[in-house]
Structure formats: structure tokens, C-alpha cells
PDB file of N, CA and C in Angstrom:
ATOM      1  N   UNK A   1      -9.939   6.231 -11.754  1.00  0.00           N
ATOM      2  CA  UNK A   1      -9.408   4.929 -12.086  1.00  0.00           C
ATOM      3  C   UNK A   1      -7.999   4.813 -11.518  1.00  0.00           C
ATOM      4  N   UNK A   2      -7.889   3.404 -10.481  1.00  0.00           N
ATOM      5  CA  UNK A   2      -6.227   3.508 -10.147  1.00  0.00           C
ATOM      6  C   UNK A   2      -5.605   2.520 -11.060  1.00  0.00           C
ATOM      7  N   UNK A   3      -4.207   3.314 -11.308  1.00  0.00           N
ATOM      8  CA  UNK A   3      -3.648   2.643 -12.273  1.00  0.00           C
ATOM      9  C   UNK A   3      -2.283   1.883 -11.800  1.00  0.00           C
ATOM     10  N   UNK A   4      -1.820   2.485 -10.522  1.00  0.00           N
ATOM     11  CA  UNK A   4      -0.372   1.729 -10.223  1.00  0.00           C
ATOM     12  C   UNK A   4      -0.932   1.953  -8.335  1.00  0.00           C
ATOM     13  N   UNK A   5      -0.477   0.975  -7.855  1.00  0.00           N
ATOM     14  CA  UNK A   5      -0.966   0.924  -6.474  1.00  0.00           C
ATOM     15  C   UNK A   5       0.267   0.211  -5.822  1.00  0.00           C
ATOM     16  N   UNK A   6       1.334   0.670  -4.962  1.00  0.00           N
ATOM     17  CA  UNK A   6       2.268   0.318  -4.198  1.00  0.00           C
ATOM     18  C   UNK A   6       2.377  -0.195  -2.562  1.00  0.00           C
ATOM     19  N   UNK A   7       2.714  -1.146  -2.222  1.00  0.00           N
ATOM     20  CA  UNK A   7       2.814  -1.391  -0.787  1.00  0.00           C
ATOM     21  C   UNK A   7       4.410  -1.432  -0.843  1.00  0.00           C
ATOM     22  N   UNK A   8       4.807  -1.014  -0.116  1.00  0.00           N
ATOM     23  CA  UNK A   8       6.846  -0.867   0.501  1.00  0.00           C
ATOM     24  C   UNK A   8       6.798  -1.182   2.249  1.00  0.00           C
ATOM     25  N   UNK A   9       7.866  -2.269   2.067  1.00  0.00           N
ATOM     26  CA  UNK A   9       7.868  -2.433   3.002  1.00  0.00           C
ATOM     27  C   UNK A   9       9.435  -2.502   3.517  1.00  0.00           C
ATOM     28  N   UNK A  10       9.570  -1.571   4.393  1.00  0.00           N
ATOM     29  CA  UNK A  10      11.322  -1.746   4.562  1.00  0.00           C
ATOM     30  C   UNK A  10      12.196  -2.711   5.120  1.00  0.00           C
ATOM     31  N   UNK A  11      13.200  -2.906   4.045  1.00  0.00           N
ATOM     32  CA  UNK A  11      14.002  -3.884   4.029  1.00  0.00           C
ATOM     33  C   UNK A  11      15.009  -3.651   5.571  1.00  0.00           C
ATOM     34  N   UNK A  12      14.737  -2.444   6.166  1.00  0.00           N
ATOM     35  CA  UNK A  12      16.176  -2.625   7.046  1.00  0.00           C
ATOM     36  C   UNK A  12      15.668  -3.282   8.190  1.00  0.00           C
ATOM     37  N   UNK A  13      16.276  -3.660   9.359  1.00  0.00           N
ATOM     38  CA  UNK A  13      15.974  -4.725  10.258  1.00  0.00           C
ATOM     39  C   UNK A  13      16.724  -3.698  11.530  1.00  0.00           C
ATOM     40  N   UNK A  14      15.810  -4.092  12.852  1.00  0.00           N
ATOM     41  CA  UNK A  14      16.514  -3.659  13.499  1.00  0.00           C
ATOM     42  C   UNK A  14      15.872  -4.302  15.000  1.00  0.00           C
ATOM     43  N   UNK A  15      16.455  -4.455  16.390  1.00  0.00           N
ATOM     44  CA  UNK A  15      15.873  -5.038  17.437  1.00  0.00           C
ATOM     45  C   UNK A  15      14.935  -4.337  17.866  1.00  0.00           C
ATOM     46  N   UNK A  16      13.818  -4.731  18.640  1.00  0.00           N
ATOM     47  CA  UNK A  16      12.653  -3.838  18.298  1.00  0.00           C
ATOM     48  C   UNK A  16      12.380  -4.498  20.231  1.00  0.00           C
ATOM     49  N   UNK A  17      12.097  -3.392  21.033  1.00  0.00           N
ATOM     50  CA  UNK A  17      11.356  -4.356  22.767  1.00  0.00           C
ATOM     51  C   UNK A  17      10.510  -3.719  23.040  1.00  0.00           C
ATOM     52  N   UNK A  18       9.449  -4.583  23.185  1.00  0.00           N
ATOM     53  CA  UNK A  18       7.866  -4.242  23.118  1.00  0.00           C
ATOM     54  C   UNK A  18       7.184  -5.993  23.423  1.00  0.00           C
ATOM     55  N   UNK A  19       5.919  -5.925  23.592  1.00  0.00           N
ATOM     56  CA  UNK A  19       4.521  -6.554  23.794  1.00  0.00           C
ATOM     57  C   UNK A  19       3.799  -6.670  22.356  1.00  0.00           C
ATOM     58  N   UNK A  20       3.633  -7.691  22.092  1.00  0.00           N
ATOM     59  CA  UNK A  20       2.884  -7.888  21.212  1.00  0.00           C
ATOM     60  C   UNK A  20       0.983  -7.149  21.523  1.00  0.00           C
ATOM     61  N   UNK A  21       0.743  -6.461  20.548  1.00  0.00           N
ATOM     62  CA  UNK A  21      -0.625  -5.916  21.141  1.00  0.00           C
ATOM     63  C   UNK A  21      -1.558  -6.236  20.004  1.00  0.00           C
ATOM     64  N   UNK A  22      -2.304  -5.195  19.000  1.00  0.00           N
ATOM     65  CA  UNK A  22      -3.186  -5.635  17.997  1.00  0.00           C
ATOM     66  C   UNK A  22      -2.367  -6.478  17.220  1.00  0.00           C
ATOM     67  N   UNK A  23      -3.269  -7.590  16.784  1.00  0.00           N
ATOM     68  CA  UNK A  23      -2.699  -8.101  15.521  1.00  0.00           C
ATOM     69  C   UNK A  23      -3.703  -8.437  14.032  1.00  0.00           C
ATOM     70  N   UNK A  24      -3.446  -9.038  13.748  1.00  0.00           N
ATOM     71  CA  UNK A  24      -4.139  -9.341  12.245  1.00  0.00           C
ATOM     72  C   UNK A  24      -3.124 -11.252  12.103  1.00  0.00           C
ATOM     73  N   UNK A  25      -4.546 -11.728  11.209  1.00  0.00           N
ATOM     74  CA  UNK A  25      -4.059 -13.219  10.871  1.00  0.00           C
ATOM     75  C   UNK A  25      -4.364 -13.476   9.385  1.00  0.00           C
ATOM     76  N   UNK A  26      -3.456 -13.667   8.693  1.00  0.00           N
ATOM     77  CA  UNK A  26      -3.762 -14.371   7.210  1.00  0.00           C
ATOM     78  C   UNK A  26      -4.042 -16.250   7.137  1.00  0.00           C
ATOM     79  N   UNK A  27      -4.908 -16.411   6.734  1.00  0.00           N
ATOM     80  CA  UNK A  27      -5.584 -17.934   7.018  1.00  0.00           C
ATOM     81  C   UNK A  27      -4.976 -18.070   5.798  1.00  0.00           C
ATOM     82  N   UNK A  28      -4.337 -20.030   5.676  1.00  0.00           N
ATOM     83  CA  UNK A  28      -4.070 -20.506   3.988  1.00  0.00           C
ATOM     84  C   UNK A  28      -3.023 -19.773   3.027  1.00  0.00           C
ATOM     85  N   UNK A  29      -2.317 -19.581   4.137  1.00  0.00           N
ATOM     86  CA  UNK A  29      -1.090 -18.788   3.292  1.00  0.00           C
ATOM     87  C   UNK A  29       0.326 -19.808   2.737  1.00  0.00           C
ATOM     88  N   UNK A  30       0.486 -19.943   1.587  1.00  0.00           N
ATOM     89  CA  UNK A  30       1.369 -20.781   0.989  1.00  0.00           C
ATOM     90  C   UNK A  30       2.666 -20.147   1.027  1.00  0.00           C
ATOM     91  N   UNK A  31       2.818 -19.174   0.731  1.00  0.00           N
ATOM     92  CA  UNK A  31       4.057 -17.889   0.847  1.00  0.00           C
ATOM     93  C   UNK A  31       4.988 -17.554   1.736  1.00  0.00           C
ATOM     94  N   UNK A  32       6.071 -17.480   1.897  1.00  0.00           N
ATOM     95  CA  UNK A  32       6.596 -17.439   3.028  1.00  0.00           C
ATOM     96  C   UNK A  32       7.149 -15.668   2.833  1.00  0.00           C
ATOM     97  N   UNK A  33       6.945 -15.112   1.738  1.00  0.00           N
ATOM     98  CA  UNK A  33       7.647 -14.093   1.248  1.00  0.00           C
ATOM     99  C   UNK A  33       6.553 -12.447   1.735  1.00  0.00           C
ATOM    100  N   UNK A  34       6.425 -12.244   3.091  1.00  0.00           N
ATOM    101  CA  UNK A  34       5.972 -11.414   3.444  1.00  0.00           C
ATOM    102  C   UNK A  34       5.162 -10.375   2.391  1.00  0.00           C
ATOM    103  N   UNK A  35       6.297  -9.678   1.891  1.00  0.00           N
ATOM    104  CA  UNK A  35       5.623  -8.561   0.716  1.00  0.00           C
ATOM    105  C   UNK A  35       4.841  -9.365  -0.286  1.00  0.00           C
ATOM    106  N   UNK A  36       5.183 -10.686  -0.651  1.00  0.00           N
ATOM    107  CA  UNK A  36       3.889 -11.340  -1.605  1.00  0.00           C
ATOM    108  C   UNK A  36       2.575 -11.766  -0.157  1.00  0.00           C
ATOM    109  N   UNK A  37       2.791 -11.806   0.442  1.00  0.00           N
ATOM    110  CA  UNK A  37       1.788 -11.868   1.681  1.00  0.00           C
ATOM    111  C   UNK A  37       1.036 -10.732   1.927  1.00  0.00           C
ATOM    112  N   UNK A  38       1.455 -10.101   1.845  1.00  0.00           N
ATOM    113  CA  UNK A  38       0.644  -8.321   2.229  1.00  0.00           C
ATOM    114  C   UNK A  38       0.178  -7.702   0.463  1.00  0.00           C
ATOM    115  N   UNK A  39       0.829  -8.222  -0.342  1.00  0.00           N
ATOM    116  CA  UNK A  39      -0.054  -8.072  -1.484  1.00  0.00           C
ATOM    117  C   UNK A  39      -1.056  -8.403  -1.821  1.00  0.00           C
ATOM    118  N   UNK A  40      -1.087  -9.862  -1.258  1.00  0.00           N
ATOM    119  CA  UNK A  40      -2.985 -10.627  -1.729  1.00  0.00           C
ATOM    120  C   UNK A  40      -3.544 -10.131  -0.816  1.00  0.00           C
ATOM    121  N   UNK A  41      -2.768  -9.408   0.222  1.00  0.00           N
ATOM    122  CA  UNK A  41      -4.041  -9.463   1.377  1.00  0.00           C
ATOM    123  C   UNK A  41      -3.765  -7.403   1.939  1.00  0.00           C
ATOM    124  N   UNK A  42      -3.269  -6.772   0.506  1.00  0.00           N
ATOM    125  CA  UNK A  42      -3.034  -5.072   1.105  1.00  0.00           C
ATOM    126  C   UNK A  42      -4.879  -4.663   1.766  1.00  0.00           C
ATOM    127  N   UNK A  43      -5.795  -4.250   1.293  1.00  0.00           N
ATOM    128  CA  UNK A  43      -6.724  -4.104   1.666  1.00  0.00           C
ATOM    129  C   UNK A  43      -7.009  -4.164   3.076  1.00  0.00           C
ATOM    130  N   UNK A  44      -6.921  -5.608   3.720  1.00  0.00           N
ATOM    131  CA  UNK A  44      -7.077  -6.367   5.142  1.00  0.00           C
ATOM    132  C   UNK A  44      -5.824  -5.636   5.928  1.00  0.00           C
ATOM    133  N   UNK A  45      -4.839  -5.460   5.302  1.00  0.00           N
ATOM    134  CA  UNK A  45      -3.739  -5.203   5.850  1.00  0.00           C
ATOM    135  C   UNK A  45      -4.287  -3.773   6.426  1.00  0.00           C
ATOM    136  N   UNK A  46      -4.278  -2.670   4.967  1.00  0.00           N
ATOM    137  CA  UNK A  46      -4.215  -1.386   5.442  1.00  0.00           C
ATOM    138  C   UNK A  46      -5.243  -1.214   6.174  1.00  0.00           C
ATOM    139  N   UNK A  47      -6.327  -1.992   6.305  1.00  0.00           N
ATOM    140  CA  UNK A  47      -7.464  -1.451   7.689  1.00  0.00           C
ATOM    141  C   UNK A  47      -7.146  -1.774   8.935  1.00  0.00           C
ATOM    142  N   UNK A  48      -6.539  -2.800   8.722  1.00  0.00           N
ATOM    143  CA  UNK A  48      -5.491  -2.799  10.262  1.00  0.00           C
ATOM    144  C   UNK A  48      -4.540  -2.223  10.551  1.00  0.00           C
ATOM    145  N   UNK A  49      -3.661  -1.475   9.919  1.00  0.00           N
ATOM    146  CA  UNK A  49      -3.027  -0.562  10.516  1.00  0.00           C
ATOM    147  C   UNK A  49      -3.591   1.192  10.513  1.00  0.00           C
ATOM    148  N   UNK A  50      -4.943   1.281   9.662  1.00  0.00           N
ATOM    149  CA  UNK A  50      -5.644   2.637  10.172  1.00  0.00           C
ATOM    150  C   UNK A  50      -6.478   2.324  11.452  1.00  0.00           C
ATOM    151  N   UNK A  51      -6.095   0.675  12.242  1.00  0.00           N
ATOM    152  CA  UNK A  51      -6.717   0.260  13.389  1.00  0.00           C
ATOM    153  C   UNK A  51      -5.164   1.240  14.408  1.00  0.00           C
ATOM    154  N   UNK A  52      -4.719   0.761  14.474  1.00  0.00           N
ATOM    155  CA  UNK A  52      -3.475   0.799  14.765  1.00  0.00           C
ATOM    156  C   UNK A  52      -2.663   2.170  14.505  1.00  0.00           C
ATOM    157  N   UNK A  53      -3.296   3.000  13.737  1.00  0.00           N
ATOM    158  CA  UNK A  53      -2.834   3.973  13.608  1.00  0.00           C
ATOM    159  C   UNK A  53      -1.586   4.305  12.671  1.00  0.00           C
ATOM    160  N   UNK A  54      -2.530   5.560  11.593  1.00  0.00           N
ATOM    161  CA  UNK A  54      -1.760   5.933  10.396  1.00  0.00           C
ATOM    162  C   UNK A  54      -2.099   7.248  10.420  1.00  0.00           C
ATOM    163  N   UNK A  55      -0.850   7.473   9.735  1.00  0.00           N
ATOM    164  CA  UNK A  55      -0.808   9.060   9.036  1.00  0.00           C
ATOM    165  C   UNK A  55      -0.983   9.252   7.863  1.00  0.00           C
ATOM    166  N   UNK A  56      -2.054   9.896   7.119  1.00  0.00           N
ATOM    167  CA  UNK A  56      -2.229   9.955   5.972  1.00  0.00           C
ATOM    168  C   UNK A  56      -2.100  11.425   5.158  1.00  0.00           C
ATOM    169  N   UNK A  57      -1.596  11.277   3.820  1.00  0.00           N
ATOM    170  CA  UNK A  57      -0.617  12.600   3.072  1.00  0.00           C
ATOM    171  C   UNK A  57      -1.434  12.118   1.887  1.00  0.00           C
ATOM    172  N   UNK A  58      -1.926  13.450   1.283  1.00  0.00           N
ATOM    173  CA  UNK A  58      -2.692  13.641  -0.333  1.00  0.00           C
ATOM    174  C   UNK A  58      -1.709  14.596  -0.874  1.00  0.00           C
ATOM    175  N   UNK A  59      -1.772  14.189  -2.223  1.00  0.00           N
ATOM    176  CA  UNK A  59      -1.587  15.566  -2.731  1.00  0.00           C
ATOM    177  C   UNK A  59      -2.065  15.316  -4.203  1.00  0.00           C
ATOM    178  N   UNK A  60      -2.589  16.016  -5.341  1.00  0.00           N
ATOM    179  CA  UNK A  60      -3.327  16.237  -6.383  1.00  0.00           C
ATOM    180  C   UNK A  60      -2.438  17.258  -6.948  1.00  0.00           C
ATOM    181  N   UNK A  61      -2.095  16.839  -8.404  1.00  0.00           N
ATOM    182  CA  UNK A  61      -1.452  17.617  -9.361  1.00  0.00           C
ATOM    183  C   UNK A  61      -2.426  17.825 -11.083  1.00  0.00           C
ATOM    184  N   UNK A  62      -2.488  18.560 -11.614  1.00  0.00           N
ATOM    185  CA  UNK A  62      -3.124  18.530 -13.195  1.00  0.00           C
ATOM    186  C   UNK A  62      -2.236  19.722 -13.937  1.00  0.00           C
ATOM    187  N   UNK A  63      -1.592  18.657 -14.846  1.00  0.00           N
ATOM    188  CA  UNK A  63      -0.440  19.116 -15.776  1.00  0.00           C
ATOM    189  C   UNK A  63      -1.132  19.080 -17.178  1.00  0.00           C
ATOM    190  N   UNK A  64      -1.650  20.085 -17.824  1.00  0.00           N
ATOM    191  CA  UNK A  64      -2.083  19.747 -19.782  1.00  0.00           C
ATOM    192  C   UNK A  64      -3.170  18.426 -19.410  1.00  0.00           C
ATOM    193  N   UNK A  65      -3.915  18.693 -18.568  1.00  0.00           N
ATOM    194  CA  UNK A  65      -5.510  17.997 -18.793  1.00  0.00           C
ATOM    195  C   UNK A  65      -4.761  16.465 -17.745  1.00  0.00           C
ATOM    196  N   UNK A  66      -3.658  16.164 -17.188  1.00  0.00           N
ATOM    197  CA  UNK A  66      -3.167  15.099 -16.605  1.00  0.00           C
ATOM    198  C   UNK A  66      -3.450  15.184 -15.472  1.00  0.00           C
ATOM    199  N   UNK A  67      -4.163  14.130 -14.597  1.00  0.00           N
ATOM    200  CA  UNK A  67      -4.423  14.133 -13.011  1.00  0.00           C
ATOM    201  C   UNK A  67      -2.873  13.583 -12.566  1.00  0.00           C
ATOM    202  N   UNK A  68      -2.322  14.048 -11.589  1.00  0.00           N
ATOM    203  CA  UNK A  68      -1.750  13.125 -10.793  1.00  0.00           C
ATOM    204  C   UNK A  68      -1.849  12.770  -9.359  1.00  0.00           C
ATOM    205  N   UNK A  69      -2.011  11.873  -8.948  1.00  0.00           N
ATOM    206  CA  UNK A  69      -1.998  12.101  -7.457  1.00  0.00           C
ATOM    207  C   UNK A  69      -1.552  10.877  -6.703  1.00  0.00           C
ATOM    208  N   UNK A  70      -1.095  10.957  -5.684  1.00  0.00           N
ATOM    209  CA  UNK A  70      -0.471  10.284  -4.382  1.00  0.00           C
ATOM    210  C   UNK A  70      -0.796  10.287  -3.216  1.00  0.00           C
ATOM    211  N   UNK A  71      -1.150   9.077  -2.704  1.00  0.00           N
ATOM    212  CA  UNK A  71      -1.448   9.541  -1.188  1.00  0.00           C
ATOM    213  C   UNK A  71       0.301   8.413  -0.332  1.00  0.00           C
ATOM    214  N   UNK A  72       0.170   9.061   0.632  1.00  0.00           N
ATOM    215  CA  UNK A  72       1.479   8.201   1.681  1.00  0.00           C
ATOM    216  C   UNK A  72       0.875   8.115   2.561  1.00  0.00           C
ATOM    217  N   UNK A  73       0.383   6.927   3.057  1.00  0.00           N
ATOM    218  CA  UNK A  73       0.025   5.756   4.441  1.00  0.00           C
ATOM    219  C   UNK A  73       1.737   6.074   5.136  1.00  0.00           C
ATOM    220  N   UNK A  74       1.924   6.533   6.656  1.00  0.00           N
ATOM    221  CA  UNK A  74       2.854   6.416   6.881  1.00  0.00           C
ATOM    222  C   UNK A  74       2.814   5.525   8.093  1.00  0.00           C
ATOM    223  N   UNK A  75       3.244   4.466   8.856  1.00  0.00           N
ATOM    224  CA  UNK A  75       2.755   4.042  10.235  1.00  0.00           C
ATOM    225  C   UNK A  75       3.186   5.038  11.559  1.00  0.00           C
ATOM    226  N   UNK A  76       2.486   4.816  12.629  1.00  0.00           N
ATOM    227  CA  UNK A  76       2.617   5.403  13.700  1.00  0.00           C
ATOM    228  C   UNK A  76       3.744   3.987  14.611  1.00  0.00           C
ATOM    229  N   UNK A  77       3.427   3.055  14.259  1.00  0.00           N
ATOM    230  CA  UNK A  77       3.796   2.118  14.734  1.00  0.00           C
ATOM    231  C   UNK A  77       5.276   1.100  14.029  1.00  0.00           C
ATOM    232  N   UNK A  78       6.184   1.351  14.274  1.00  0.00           N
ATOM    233  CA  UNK A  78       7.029   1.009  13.637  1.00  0.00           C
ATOM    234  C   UNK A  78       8.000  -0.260  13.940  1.00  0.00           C
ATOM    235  N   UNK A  79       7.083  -0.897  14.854  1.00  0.00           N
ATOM    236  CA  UNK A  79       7.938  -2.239  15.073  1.00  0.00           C
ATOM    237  C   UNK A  79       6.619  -3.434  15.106  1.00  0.00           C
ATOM    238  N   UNK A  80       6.724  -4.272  14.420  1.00  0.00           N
ATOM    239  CA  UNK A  80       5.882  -5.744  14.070  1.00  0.00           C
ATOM    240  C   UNK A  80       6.343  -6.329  14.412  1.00  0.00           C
ATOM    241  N   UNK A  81       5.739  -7.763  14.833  1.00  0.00           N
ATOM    242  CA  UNK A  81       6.156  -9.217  15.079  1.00  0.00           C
ATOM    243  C   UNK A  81       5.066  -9.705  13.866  1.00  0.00           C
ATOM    244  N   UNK A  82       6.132 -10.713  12.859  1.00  0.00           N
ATOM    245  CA  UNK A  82       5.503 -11.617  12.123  1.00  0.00           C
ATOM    246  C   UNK A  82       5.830 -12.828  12.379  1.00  0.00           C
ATOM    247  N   UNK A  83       5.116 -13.614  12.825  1.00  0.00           N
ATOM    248  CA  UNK A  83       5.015 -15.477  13.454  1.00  0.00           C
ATOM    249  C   UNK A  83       4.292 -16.128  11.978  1.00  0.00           C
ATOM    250  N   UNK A  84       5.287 -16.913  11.151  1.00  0.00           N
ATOM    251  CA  UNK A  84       4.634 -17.757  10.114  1.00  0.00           C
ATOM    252  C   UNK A  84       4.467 -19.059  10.884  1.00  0.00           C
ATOM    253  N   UNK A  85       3.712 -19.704  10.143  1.00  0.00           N
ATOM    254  CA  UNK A  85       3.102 -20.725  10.343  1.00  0.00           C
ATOM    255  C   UNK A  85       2.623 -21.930   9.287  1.00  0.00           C
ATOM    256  N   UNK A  86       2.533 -23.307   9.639  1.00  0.00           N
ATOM    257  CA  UNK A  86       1.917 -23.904   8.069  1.00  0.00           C
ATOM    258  C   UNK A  86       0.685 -23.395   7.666  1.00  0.00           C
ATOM    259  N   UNK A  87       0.058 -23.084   8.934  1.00  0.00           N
ATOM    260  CA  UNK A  87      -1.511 -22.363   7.856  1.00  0.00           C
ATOM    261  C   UNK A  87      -1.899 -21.098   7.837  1.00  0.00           C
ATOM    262  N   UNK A  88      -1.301 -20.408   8.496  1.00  0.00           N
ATOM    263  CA  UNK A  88      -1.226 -18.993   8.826  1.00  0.00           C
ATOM    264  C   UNK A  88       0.260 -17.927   8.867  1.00  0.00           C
ATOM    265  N   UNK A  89      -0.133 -16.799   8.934  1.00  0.00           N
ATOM    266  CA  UNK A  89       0.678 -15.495   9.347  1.00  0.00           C
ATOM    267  C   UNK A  89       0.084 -14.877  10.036  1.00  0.00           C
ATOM    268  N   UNK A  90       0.393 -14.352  11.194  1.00  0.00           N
ATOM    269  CA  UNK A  90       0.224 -13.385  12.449  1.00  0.00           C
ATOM    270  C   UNK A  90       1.418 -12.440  12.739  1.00  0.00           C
ATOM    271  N   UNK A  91       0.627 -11.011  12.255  1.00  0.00           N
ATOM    272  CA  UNK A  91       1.358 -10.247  12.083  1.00  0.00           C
ATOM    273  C   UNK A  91       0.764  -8.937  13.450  1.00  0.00           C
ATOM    274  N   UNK A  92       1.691  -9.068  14.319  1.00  0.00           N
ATOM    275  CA  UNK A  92       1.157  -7.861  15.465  1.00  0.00           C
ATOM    276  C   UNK A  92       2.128  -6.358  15.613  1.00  0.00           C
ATOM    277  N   UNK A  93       1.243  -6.058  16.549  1.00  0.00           N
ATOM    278  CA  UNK A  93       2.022  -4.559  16.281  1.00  0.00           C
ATOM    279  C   UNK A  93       2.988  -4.759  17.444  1.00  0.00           C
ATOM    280  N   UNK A  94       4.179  -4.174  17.937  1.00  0.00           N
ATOM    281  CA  UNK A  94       4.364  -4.147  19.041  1.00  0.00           C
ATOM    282  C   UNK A  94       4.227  -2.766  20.045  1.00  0.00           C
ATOM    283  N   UNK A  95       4.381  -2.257  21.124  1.00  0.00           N
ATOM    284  CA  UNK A  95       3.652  -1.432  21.673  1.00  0.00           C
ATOM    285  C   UNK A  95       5.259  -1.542  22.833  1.00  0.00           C
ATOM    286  N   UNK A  96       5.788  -0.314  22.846  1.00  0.00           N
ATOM    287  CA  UNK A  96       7.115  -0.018  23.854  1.00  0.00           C
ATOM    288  C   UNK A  96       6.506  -0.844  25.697  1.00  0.00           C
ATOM    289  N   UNK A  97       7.143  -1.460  26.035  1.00  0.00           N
ATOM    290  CA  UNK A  97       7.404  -1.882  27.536  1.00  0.00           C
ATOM    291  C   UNK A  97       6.398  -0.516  28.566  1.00  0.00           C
TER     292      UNK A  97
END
């Protein structure tokens, strides 16, 4: 049973030069607030970036009969272009020159 499920998305900003390459589109999006954007839609999200390429980390703990466990999605890809729109978000990866 999952009980707490996190998406983070980092706040720091930085110039990024690259080609727009895979992307992904959210249809009917009212939101302009990215992280509430990738929340209704984490699922869609994270299969596009195990398109795109991820690194994935387990680890399993049991303390006095307690499971714990964590996994970390890390990206391979660390620069996006997000283009909002009135009826959409298009969110691509970018890919170095």
C-alpha cells in the first residue's frame, strides 16, 4: 500500500542550449503552475521520462515489523522546454547541440 508519493521538481533555473527532441503534451490544462501540472498528470509524466531516460534507486528497510522503502527516479536529462498554452502544455526534453 503507498502511502506518501512525491514528485520535486527543482526550483533553480539555469540557461540550458539544446534542440528540443522527445516531448509529451498535457491536453485541457487550466493551471499554469507546472508542479500542480505534473501532479494530475505524474503517471504520464514518469513514463515519459523512463522514455527519455532514468535512473532508478530502491532501497527497503524493516524496523520492529515496519516496512520502509524509497525509490529515487533521477533524470538523465536535465534540461526541459515547457511551452504553455490556452489548451495545452508541451513539455520536451532538450538534447546538447
Amino acid at each position: 500500500m503507498l502511502y506518501n508519493e512525491t514528485l520535486e521538481v527543482s526550483k533553480s533555473m539555469q540557461l540550458c542550449k539544446g534542440k528540443p527532441s522527445e516531448y509529451i503534451i498535457f491536453e485541457n490544462v487550466e493551471d499554469e503552475d507546472l508542479n500542480l501540472i505534473l501532479e494530475k498528470h505524474n503517471e504520464e509524466f514518469v513514463t515519459f521520462i523512463h522514455k527519455i531516460g532514468l535512473s532508478v534507486e530502491h532501497s527497503e528497510k524493516t524496523n520492529n515489523y515496519q516496512n520502509i522503502s524509497t525509490t529515487i527516479l533521477t533524470l538523465k536529462t536535465t534540461c526541459f522546454k515547457v511551452d504553455f498554452n490556452d489548451t495545452f502544455v508541451k513539455i520536451s526534453a532538450l538534447k546538447e547541440p
